[in-house]
C-alpha atoms as a PDB file:
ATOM      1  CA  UNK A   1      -8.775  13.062 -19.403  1.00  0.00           C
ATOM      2  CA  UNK A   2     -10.207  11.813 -16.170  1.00  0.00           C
ATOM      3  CA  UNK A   3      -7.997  14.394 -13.962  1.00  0.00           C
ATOM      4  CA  UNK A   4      -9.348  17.133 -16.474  1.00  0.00           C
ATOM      5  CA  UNK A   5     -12.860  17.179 -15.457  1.00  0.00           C
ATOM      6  CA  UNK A   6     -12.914  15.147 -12.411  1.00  0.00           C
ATOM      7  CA  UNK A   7     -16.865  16.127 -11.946  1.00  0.00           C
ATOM      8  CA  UNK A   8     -18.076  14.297 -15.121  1.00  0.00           C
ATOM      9  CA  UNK A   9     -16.787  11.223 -13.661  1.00  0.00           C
ATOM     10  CA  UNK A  10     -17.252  11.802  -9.741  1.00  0.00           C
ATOM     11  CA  UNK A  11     -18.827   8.395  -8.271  1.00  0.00           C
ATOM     12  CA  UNK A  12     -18.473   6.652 -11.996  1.00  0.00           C
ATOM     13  CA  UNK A  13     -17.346   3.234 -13.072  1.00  0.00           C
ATOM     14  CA  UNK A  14     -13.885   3.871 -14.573  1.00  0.00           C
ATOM     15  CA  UNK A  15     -10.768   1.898 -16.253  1.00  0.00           C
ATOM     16  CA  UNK A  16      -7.293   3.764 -15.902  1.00  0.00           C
ATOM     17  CA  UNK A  17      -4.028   2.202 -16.910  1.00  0.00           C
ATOM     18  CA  UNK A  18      -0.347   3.282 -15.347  1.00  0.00           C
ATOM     19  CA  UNK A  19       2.750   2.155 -13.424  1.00  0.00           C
ATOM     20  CA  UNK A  20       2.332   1.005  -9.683  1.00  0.00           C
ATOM     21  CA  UNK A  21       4.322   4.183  -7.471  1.00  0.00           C
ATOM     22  CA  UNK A  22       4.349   4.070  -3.713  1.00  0.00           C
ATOM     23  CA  UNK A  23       2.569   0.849  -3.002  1.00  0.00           C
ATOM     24  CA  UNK A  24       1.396  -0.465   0.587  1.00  0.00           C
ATOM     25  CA  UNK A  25       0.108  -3.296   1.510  1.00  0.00           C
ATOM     26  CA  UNK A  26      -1.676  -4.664   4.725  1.00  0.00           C
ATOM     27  CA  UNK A  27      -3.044  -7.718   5.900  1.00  0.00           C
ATOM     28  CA  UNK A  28      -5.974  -7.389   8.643  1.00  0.00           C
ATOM     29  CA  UNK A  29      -6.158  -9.727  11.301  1.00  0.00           C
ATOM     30  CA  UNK A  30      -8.081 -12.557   9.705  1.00  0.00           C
ATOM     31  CA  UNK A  31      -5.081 -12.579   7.420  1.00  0.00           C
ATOM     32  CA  UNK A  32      -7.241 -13.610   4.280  1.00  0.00           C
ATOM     33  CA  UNK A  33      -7.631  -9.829   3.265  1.00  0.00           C
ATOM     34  CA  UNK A  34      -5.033  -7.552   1.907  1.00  0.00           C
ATOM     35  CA  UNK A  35      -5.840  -3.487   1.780  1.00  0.00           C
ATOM     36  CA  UNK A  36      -3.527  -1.894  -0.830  1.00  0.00           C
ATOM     37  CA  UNK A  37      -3.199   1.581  -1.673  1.00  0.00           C
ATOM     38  CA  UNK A  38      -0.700   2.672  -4.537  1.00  0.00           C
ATOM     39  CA  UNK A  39      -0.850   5.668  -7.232  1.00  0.00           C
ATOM     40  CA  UNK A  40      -0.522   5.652 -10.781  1.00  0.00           C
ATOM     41  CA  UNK A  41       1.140   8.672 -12.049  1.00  0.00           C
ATOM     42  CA  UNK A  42       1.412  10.653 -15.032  1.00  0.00           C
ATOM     43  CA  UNK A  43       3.792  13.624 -15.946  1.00  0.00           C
ATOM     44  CA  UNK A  44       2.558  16.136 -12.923  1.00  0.00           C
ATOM     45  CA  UNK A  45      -1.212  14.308 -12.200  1.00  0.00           C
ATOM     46  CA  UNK A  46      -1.494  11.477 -10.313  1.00  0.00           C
ATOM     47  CA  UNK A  47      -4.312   9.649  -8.622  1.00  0.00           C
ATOM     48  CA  UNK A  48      -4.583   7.516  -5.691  1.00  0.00           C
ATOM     49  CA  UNK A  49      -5.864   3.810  -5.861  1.00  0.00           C
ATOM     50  CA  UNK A  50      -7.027   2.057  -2.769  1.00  0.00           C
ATOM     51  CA  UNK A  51      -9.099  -1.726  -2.424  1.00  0.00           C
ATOM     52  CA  UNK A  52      -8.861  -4.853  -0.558  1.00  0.00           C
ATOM     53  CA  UNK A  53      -8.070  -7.654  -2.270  1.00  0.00           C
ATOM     54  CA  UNK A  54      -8.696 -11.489  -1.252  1.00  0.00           C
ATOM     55  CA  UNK A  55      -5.929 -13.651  -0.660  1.00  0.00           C
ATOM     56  CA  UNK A  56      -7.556 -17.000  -1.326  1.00  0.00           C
ATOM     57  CA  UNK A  57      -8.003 -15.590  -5.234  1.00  0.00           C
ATOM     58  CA  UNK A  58      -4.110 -15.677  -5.388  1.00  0.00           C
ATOM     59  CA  UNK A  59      -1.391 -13.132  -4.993  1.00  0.00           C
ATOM     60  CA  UNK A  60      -2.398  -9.567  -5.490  1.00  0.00           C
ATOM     61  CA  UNK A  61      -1.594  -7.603  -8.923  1.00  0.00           C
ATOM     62  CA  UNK A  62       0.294  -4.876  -7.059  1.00  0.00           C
ATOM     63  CA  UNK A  63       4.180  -4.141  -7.090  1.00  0.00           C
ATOM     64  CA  UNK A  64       5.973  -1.241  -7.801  1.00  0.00           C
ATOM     65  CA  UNK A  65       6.470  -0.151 -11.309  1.00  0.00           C
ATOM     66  CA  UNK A  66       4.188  -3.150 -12.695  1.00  0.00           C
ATOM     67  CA  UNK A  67       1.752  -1.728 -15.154  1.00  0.00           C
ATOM     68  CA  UNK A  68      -1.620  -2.205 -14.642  1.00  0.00           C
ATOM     69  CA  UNK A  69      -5.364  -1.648 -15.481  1.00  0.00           C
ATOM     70  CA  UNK A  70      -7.575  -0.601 -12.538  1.00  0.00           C
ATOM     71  CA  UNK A  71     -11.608  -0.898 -12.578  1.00  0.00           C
ATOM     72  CA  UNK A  72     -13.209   1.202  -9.966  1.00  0.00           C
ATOM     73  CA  UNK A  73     -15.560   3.708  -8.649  1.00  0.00           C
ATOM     74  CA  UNK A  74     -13.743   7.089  -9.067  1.00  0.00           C
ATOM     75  CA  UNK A  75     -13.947  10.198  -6.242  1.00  0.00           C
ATOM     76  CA  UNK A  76     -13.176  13.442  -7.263  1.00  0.00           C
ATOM     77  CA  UNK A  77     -13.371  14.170  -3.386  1.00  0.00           C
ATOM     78  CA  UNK A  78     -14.112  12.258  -0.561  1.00  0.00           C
ATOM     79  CA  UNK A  79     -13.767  12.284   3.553  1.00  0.00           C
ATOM     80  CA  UNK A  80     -12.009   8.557   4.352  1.00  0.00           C
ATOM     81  CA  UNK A  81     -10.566   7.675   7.593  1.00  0.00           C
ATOM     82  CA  UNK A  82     -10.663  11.284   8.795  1.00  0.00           C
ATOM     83  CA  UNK A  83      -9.031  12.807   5.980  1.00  0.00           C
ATOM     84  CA  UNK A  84     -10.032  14.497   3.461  1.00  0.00           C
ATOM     85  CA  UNK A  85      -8.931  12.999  -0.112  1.00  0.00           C
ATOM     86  CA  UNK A  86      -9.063  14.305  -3.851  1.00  0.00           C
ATOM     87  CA  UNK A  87      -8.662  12.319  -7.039  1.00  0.00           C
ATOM     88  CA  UNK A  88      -9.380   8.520  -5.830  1.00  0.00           C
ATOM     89  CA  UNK A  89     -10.189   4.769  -7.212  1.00  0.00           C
ATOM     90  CA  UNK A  90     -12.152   2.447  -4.922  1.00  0.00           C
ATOM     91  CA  UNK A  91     -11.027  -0.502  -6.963  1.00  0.00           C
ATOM     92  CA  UNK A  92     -13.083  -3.070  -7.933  1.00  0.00           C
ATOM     93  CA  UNK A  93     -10.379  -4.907  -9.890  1.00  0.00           C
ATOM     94  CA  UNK A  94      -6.337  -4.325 -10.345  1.00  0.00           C
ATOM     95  CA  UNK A  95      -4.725  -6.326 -13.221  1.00  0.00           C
ATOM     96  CA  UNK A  96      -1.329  -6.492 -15.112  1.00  0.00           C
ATOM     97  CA  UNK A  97      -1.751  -4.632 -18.512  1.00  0.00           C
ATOM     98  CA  UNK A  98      -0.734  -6.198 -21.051  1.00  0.00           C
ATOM     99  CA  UNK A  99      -3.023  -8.994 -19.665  1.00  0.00           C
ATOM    100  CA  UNK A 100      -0.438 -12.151 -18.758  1.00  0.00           C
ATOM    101  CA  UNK A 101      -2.845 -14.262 -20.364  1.00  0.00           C
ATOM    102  CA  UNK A 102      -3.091 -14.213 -24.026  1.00  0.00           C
ATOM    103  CA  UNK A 103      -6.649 -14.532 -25.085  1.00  0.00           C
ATOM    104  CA  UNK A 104      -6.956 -11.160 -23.127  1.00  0.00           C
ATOM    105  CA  UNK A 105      -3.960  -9.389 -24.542  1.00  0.00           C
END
């Protein structure tokens, strides 16, 4: 639905569920932040997810083929790092789905 009108939901709050694919992770030199970017994929679509997440809140929610619910600001387009990108999450939050902890299942 989201990939299907990508301008209703340009710069929007969004929750998307899928499988980790092509995951990468980097830590930056203070070594208590890790940038990921990953994509979920489904059938032909896909979309790109990209965030930083802190390392003192635990390990990260991010390995391949682990399902998982991302909250985030959704780009239909957008210039980043000198490129120019389509169909992208600036996560907020990336979580296992089903939750691991059972009041949130």
């Amino acid at each position: 639905m989201l990939l299907s009108n990508p301008a209703s939901y340009h710069q929007r709050l969004v929750a998307v569920r899928g499988v980790v694919t092509q995951p990468e992770l980097h830590i930056d030199d203070s070594e208590l932040v890790l940038r990921f970017v990953f994509r979920l994929a489904e059938d032909e679509q896909s979309i790109v997810i990209f965030g930083q997440h802190d390392r003192t809140q635990g390990p990260p929610s991010i390995s391949l083929d682990l399902s998982v619910e991302v909250i985030g600001v959704f780009w239909k387009e957008r210039a980043l790092n000198g490129s120019h990108v389509i169909n992208t999450i600036e996560a907020h939050t990336v979580s296992p789905y089903p939750s691991l902890i059972p009041d949130n299942a």
